[in-house]
Every structure is written in structure tokens, then in C-alpha cells.
C-alpha atoms as a PDB file:
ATOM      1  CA  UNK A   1       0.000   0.000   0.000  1.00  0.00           C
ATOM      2  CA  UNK A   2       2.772   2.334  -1.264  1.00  0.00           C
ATOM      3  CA  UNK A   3       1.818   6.572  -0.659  1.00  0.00           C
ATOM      4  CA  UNK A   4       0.182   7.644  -3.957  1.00  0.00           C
ATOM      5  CA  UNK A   5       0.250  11.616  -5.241  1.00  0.00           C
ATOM      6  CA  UNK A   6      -2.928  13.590  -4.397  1.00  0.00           C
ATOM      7  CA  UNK A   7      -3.912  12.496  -8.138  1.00  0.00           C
ATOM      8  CA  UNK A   8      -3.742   8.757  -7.760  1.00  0.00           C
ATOM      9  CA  UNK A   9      -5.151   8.224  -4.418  1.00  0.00           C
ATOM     10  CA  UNK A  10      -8.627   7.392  -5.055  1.00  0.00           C
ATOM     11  CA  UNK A  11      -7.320   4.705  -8.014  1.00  0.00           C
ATOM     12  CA  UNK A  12      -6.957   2.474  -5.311  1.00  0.00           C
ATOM     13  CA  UNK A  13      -9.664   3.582  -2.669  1.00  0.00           C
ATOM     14  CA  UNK A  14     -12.845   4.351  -4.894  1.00  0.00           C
ATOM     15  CA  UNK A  15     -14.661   1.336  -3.103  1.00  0.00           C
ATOM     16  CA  UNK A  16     -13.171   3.636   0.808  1.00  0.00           C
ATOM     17  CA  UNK A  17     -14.125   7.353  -1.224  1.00  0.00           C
ATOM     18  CA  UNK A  18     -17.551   5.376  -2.566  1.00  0.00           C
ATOM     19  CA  UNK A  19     -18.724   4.653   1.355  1.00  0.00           C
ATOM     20  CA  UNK A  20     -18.418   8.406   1.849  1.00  0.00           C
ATOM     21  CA  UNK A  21     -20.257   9.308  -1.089  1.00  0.00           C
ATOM     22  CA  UNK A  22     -23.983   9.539   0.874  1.00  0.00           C
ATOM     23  CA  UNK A  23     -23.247  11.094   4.010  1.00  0.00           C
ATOM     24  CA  UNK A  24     -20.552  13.643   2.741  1.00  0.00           C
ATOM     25  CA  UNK A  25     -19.585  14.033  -1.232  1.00  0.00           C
ATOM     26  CA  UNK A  26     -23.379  13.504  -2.414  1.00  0.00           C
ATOM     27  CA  UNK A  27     -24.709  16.081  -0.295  1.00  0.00           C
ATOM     28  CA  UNK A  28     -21.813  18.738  -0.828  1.00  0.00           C
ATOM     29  CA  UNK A  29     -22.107  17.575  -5.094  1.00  0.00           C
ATOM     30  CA  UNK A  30     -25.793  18.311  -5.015  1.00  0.00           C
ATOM     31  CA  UNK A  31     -25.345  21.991  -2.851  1.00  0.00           C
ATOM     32  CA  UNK A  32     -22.583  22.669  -5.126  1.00  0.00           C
ATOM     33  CA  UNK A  33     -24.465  22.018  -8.622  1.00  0.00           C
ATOM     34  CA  UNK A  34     -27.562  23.728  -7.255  1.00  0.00           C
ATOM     35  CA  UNK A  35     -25.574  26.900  -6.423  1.00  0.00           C
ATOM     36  CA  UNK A  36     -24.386  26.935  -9.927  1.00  0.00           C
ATOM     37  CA  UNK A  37     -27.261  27.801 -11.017  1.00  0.00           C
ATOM     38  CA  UNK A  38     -27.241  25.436 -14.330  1.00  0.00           C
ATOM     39  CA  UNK A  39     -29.824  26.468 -17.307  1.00  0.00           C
ATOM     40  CA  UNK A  40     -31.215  24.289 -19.747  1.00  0.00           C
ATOM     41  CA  UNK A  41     -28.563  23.382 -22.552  1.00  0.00           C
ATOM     42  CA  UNK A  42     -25.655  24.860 -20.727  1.00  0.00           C
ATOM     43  CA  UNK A  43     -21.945  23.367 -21.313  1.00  0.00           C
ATOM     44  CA  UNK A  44     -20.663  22.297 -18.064  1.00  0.00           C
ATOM     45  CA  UNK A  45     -16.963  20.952 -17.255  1.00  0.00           C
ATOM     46  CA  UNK A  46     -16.668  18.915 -13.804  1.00  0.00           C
ATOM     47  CA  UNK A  47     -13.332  18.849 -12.676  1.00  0.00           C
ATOM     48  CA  UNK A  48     -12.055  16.589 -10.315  1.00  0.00           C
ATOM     49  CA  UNK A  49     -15.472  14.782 -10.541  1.00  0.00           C
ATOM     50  CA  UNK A  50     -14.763  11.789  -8.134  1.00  0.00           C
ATOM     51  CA  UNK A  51     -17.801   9.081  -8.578  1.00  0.00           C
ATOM     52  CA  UNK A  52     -20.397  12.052 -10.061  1.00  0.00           C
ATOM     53  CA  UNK A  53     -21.477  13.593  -7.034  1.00  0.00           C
ATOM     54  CA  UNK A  54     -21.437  16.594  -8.666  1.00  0.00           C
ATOM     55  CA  UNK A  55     -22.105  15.748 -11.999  1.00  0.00           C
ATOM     56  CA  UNK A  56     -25.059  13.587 -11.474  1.00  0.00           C
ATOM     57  CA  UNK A  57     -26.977  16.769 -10.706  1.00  0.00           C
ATOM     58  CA  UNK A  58     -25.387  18.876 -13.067  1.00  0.00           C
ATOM     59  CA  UNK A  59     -26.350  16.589 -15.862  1.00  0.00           C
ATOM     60  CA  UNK A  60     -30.099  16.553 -14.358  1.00  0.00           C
ATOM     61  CA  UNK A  61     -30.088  20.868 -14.034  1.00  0.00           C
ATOM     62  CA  UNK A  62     -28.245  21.053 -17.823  1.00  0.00           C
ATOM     63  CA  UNK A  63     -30.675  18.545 -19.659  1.00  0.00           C
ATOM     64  CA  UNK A  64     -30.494  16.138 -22.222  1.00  0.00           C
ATOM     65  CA  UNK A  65     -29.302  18.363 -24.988  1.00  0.00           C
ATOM     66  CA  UNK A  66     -26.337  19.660 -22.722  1.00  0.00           C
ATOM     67  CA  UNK A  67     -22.480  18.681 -23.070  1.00  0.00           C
ATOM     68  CA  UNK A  68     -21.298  17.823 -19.668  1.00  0.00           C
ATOM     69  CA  UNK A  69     -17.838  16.777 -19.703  1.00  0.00           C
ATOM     70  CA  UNK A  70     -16.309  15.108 -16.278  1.00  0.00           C
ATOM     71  CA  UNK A  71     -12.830  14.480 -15.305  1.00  0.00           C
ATOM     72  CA  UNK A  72     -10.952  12.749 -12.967  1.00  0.00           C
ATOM     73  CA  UNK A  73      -7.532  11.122 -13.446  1.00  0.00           C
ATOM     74  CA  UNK A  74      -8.775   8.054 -11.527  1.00  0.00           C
ATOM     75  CA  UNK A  75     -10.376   5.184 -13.569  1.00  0.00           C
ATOM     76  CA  UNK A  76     -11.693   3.523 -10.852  1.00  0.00           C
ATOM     77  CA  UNK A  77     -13.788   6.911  -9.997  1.00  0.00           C
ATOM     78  CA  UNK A  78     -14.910   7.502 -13.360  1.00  0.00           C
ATOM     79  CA  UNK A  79     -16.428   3.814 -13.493  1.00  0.00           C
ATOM     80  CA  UNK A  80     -18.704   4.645 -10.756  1.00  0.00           C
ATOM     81  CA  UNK A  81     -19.588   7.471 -12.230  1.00  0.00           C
ATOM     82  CA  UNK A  82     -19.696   6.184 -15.561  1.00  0.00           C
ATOM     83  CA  UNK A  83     -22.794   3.377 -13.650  1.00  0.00           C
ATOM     84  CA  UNK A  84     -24.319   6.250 -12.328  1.00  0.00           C
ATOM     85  CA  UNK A  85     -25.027   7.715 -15.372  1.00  0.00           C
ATOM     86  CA  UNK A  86     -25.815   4.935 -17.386  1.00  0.00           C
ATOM     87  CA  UNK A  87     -28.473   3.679 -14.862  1.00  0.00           C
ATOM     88  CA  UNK A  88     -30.273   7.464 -15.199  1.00  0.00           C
ATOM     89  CA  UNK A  89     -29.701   7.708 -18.731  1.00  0.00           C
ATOM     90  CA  UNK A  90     -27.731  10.845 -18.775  1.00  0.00           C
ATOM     91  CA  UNK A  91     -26.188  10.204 -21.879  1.00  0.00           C
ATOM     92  CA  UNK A  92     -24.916  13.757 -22.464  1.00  0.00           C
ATOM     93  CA  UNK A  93     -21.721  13.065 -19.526  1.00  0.00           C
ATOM     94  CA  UNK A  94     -18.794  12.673 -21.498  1.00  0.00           C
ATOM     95  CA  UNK A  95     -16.226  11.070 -19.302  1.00  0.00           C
ATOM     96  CA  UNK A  96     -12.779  11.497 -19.456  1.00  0.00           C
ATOM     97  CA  UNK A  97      -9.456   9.809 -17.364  1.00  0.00           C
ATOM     98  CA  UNK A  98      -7.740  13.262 -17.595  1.00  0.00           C
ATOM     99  CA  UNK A  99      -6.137  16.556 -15.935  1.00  0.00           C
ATOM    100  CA  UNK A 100      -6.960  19.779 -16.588  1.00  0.00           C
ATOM    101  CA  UNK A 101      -3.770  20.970 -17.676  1.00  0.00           C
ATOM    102  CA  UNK A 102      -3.990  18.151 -20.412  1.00  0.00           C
ATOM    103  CA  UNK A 103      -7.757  19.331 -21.523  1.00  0.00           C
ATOM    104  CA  UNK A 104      -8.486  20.899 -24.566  1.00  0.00           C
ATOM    105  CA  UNK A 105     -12.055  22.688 -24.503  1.00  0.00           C
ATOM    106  CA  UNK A 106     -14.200  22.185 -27.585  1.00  0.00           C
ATOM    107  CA  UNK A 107     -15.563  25.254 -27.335  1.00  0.00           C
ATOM    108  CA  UNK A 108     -15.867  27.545 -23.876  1.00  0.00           C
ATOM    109  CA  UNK A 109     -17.986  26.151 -21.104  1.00  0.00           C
ATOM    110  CA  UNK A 110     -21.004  28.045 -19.608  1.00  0.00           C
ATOM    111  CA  UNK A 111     -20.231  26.766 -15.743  1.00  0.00           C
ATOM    112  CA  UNK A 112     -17.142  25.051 -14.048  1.00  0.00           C
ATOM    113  CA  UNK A 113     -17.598  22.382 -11.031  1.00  0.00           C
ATOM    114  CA  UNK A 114     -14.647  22.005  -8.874  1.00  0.00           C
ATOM    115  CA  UNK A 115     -15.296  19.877  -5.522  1.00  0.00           C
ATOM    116  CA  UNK A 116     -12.955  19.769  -3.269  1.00  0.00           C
ATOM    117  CA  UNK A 117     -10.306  19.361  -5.849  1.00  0.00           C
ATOM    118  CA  UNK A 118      -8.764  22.818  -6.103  1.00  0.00           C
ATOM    119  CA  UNK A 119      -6.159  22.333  -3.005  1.00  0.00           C
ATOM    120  CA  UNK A 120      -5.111  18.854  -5.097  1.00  0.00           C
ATOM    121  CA  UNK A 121      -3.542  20.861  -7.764  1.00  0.00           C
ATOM    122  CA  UNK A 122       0.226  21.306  -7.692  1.00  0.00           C
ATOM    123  CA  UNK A 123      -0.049  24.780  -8.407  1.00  0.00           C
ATOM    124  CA  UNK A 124      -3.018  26.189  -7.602  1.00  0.00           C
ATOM    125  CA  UNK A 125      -2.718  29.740  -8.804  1.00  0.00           C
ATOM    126  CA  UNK A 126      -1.962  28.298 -12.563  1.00  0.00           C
ATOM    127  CA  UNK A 127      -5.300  26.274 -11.941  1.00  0.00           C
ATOM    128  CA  UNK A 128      -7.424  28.677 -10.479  1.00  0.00           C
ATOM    129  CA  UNK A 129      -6.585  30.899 -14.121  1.00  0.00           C
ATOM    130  CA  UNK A 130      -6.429  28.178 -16.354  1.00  0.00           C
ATOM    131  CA  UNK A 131     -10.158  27.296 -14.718  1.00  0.00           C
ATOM    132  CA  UNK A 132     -11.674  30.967 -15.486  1.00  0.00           C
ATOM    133  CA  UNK A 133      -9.691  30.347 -18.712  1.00  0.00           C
ATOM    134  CA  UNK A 134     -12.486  27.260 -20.345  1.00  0.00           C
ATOM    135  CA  UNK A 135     -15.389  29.551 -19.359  1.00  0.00           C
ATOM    136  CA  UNK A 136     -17.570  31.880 -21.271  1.00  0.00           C
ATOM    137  CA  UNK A 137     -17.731  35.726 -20.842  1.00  0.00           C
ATOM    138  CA  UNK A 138     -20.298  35.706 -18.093  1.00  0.00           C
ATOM    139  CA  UNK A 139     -19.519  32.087 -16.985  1.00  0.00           C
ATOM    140  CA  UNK A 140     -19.137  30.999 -13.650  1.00  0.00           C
ATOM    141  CA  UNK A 141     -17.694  28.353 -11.538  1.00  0.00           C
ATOM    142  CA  UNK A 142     -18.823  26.830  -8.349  1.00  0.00           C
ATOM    143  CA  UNK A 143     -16.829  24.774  -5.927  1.00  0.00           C
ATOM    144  CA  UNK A 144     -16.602  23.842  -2.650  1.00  0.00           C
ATOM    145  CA  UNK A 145     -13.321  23.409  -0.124  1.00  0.00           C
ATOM    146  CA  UNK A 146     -12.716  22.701   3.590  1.00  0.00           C
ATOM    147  CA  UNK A 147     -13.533  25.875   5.658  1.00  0.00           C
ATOM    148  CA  UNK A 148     -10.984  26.554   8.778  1.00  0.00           C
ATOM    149  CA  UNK A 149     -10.743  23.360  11.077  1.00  0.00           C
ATOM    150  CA  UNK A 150     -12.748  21.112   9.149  1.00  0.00           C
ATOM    151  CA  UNK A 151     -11.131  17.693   9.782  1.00  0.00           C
ATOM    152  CA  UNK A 152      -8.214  19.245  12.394  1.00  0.00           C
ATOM    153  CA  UNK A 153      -9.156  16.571  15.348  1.00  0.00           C
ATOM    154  CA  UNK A 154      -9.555  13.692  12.928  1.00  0.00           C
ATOM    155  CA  UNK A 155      -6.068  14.871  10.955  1.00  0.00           C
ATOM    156  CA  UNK A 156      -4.392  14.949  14.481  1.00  0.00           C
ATOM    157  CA  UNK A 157      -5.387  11.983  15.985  1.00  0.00           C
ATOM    158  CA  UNK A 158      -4.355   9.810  12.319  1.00  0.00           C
ATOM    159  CA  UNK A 159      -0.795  11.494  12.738  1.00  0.00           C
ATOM    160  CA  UNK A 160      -0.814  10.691  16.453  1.00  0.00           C
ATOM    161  CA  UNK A 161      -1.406   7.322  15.482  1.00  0.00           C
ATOM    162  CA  UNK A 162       1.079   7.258  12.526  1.00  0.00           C
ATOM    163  CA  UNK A 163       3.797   8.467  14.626  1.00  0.00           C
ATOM    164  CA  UNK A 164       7.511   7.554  12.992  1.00  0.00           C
ATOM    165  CA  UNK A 165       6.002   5.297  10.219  1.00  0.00           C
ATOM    166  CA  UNK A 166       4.857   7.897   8.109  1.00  0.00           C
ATOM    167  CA  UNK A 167       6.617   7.793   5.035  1.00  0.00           C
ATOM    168  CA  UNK A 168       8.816  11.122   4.249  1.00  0.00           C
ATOM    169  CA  UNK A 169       7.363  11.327   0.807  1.00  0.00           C
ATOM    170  CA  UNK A 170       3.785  11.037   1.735  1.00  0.00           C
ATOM    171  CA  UNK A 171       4.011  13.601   4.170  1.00  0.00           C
ATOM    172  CA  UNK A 172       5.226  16.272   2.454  1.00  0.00           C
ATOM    173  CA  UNK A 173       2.651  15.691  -0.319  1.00  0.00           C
ATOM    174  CA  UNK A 174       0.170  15.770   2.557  1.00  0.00           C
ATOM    175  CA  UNK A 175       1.699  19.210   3.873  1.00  0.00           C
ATOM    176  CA  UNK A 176       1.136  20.199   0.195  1.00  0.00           C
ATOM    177  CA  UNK A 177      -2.160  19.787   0.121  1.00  0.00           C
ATOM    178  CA  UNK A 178      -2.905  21.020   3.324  1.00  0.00           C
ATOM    179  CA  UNK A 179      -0.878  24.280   2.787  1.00  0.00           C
ATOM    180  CA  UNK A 180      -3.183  24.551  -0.228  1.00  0.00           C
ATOM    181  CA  UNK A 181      -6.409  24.539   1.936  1.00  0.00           C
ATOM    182  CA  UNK A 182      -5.219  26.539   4.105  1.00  0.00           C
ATOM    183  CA  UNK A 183      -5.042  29.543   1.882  1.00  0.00           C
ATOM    184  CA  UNK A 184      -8.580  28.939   1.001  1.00  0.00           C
ATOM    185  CA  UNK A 185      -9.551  28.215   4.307  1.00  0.00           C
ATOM    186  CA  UNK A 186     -12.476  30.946   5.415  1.00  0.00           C
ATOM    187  CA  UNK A 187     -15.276  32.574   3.042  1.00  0.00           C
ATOM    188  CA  UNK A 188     -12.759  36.129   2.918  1.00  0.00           C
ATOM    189  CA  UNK A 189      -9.706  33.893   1.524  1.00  0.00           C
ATOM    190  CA  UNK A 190     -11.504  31.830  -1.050  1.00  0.00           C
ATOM    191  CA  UNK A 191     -13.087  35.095  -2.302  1.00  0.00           C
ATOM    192  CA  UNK A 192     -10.134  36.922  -2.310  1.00  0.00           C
ATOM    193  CA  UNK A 193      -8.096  33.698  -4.136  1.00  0.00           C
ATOM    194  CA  UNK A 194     -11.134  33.854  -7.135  1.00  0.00           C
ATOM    195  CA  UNK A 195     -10.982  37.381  -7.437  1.00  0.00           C
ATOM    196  CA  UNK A 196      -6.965  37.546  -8.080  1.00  0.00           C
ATOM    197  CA  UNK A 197      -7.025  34.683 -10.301  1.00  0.00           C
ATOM    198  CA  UNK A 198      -9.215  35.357 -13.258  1.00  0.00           C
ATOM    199  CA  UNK A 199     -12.977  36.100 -11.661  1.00  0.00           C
ATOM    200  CA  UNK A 200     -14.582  39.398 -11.308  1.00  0.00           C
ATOM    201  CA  UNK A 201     -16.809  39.015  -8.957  1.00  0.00           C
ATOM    202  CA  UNK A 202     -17.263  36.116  -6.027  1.00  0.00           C
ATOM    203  CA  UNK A 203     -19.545  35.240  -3.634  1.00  0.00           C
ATOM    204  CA  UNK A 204     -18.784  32.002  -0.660  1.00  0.00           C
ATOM    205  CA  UNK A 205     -21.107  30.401   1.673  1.00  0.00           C
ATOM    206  CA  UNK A 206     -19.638  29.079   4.930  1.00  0.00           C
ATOM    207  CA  UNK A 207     -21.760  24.913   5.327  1.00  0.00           C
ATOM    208  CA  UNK A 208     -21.795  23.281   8.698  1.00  0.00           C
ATOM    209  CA  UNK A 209     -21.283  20.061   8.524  1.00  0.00           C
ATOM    210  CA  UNK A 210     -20.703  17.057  10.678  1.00  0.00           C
ATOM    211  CA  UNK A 211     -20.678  13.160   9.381  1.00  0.00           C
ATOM    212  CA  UNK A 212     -20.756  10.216  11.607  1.00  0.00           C
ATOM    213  CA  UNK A 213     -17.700   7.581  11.569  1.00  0.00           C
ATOM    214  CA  UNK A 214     -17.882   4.465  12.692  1.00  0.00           C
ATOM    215  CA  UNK A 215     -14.470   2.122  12.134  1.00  0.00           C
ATOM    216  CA  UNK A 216     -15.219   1.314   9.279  1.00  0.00           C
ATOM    217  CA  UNK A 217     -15.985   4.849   7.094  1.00  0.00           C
ATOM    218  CA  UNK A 218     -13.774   6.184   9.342  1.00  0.00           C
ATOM    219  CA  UNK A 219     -10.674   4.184   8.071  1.00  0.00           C
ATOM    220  CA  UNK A 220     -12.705   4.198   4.167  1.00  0.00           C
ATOM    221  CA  UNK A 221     -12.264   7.790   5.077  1.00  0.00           C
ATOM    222  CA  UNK A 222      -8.165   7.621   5.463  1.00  0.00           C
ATOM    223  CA  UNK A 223      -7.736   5.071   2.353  1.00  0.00           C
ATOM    224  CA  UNK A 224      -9.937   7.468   0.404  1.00  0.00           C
ATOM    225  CA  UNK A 225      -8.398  11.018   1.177  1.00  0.00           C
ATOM    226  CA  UNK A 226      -5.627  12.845   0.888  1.00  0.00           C
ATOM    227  CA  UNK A 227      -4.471  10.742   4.255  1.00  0.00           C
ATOM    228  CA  UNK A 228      -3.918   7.866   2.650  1.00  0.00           C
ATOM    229  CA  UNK A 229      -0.443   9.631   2.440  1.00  0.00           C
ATOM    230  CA  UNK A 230       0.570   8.716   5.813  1.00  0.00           C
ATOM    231  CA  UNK A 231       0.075   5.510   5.005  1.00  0.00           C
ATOM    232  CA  UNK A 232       3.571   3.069   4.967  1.00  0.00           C
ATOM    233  CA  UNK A 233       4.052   0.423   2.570  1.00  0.00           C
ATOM    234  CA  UNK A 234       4.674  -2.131   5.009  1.00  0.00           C
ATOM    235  CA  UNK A 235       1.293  -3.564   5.231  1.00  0.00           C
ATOM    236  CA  UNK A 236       1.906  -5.277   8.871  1.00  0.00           C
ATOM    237  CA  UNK A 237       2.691  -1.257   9.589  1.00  0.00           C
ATOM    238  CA  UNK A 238      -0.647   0.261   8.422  1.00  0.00           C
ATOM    239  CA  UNK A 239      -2.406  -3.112  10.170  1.00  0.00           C
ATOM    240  CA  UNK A 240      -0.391  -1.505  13.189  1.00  0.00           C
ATOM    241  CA  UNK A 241      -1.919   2.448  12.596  1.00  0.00           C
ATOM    242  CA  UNK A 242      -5.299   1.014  11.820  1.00  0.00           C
ATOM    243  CA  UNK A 243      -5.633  -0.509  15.142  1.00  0.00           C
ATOM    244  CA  UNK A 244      -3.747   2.588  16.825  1.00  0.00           C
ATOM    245  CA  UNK A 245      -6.307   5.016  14.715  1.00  0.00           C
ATOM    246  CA  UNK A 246      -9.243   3.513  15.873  1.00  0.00           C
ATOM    247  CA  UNK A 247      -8.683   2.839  19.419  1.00  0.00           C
ATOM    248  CA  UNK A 248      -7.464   7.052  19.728  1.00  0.00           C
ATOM    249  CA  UNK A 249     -10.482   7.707  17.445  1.00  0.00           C
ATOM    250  CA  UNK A 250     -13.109   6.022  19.906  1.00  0.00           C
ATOM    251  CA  UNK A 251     -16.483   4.840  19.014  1.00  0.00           C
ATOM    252  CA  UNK A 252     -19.620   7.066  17.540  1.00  0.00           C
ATOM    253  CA  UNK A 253     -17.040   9.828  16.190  1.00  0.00           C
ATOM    254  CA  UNK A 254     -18.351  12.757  14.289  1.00  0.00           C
ATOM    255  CA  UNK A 255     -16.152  14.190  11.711  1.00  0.00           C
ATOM    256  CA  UNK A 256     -16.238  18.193  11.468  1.00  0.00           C
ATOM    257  CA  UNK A 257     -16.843  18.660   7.481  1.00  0.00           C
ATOM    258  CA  UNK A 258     -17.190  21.989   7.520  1.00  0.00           C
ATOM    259  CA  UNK A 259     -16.910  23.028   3.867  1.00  0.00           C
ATOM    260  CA  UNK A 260     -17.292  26.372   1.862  1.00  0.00           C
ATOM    261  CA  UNK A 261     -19.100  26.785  -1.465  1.00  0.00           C
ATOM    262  CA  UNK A 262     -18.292  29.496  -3.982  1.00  0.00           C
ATOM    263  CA  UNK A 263     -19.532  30.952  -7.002  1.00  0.00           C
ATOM    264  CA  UNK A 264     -17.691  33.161  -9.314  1.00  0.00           C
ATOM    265  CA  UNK A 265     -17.966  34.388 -12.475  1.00  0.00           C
ATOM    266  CA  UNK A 266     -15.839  35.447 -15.565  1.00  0.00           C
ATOM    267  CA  UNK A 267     -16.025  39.207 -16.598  1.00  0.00           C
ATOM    268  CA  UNK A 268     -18.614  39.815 -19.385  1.00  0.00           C
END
């Protein structure tokens, strides 16, 4: 179970990010493709789609004659999704195992859909642009991100557990990720980030939200996050953190979600 780039976690853990899917990434998919505000016919882009929790809806608000195309660079994601869609008939997703910096638009898109992936990027600032870049005059994008100590206890008590096994790359791509949400971390930063990266204008809801864990989502919930970085190869060594983990974690947990949703759009 070797530690996997932000980009190829969920290749292995789509079954661990799938048990999530109807307590946390359904709910925050649907809130963020309603605040989109998706007409009829509109061309939407879904990056970082997961299993479709976002583009599910997005597909339903856009209509049968829309394009929707959905990325993720994890196969195993895009199969779920891919079922999804296929059991709804929502034949106008277009699916692709790709990264943005590797997508070529067809034509500009009306609305962007980012979930939680924006803090995954390498560079973020490069994404942020090249995301108001595939949009319309006029078009907007709506995303959603952790808000300021969402996760902190959960984070702390997984390292706790971890200890010295943690392997040195895994952290620091950890560190990288978490350095990323932390400049987006409150409704004034992730405004602030849209507006000095290629929006005009930006509005961002704070959402309170708390999920329950037992051991099992709770651990689905390390193999299919960013904390599957702490994670050592030696399997007899995560055997070891799992038990640690979940002893320090306790029964009935509640994981703090807290999350932000934004909307901003392109100037006309």
C-alpha cells in the first residue's frame, strides 16, 4: 500500500471514497451544482469529478441536450460514475481519465464544477486561471473546499497514530495539500483567491457540517483522502496504525466537514 500523489489516491480507494459518497460528497455535489445555477442546454466541465457527485446533478439541471464533460484522473472513480449515469440515462456526460492541464475545450464552457479538488492541484494559482480560462464571458464556476478546522481533530489523531512510520514522501505531499487549503480556508480567503485569479466578482457560503464515523468509514475515510499519504508500505505497519487510529479515534465519532461553497464568475 505504497503513498500515492494527491492524483492517484482514489485509483486504489474508490470502493473507501464510494462509502463516503452519501453522508458527505453527495450532499456537498448536489449543494454545489444547485448553487451553480445550471440552465437548460448549458456546457458544463466537472473537474475533479470523483464518482459524479457533482455531476449527477449537473447533468439533471443542464438537460439532455447539454455537453457535460467530467474528469478525474482516476479510472476507478470515473467507473462509478460512468454506472451512475448509465443507470439514469444521462447520456450527455462525457467522461474522461484526464487533468486539466492536459484538456483541450471544444468550445468555452457556460459553468465550471470544482469539488474539493482545487487544493489537489500542484499549483493552484496556474489552476485557479487556467479554470476561469475554459469559461464563457459571463460564466461561472462553483466549488466547494474545507472551511478553517474542518477535519483538524480527525487529521491529528491519524498522525498521532502514525507516529515515525509515516513515510517522508507522503508527508510532504500531505503538507502540500494542506498548505493549499489553508489559503482557502475561510469565506474572505476563497473570495479573495477567485478574485486575483481570473474572476470578477465572487460570492462564498460558509456549510456546517458534521458526518458520523464508525471504524469502518472512518478508516474508508483515510484510504480514500488525501491521508492515505501517511500511510507506509509495510502492510503489517498500516495493520499496526489502523488498530492505533481507531482505538485514539473512539467509538460514535463525528467528523467536522465543515466546507465552503463558492460561485464566481468570468467578466462579461
Amino acid at each position: 500500500m505504497p503513498p500515492r500523489h494527491a492524483e492517484d489516491v482514489s485509483e486504489t480507494g474508490a470502493e473507501d471514497f464510494e462509502r463516503l459518497a452519501p453522508a458527505l460528497w453527495n450532499p456537498m455535489g448536489n449543494a454545489v451544482a444547485a448553487a451553480a445555477d445550471i440552465d437548460l442546454g448549458d456546457r458544463v466541465l466537472d473537474v475533479y469529478c470523483g464518482s459524479g457527485a457533482s455531476t449527477i446533478p449537473a447533468a439533471q439541471f443542464a438537460g439532455p441536450d447539454s455537453v457535460v464533460d467530467a474528469l478525474d484522473p482516476s479510472s476507478s472513480l470515473l467507473d462509478l460514475a460512468r454506472a451512475k449515469a448509465e443507470a439514469m440515462n444521462l447520456t450527455q456526460i462525457r467522461f474522461d481519465t484526464a487533468e486539466l492541464a492536459g484538456w483541450t475545450a471544444e468550445t468555452p464552457y457556460d459553468v465550471v464544477l470544482c469539488c474539493y479538488g482545487l487544493p489537489r492541484f500542484p499549483d493552484m494559482a496556474v489552476a485557479t486561471t487556467e479554470l476561469a480560462g475554459v469559461l464563457r464571458p459571463g460564466g461561472r464556476i462553483a466549488l466547494s473546499t474545507w472551511d478553517t478546522g474542518a477535519h483538524s481533530e480527525f487529521r491529528q489523531i491519524l498522525q498521532e497514530a502514525c507516529s515515525a512510520e509515516v513515510p517522508a514522501e507522503g508527508e510532504a505531499l500531505l503538507e502540500r495539500e494542506l498548505a493549499n487549503m489553508e489559503q482557502l480556508a475561510s469565506t474572505e480567503r476563497l473570495g479573495e483567491w477567485l478574485l486575483a485569479h481570473g474572476f470578477s466578482t465572487a460570492g462564498v457560503d460558509s456549510v456546517p457540517l458534521e458526518v458520523p464515523l464508525d471504524a469502518d468509514s472512518a478508516w474508508s475515510l483515510v484510504n480514500g483522502s488525501l491521508f492515505r499519504h501517511l500511510l507506509p508500505q509495510d502492510p503489517t505497519a498500516t495493520q499496526r496504525i489502523r488498530s492505533g487510529f481507531l482505538d485514539r479515534l473512539g467509538t460514535s465519532y463525528v467528523l467536522d466537514a465543515r466546507s465552503l461553497v463558492a460561485v464566481a464568475e468570468t467578466a462579461e
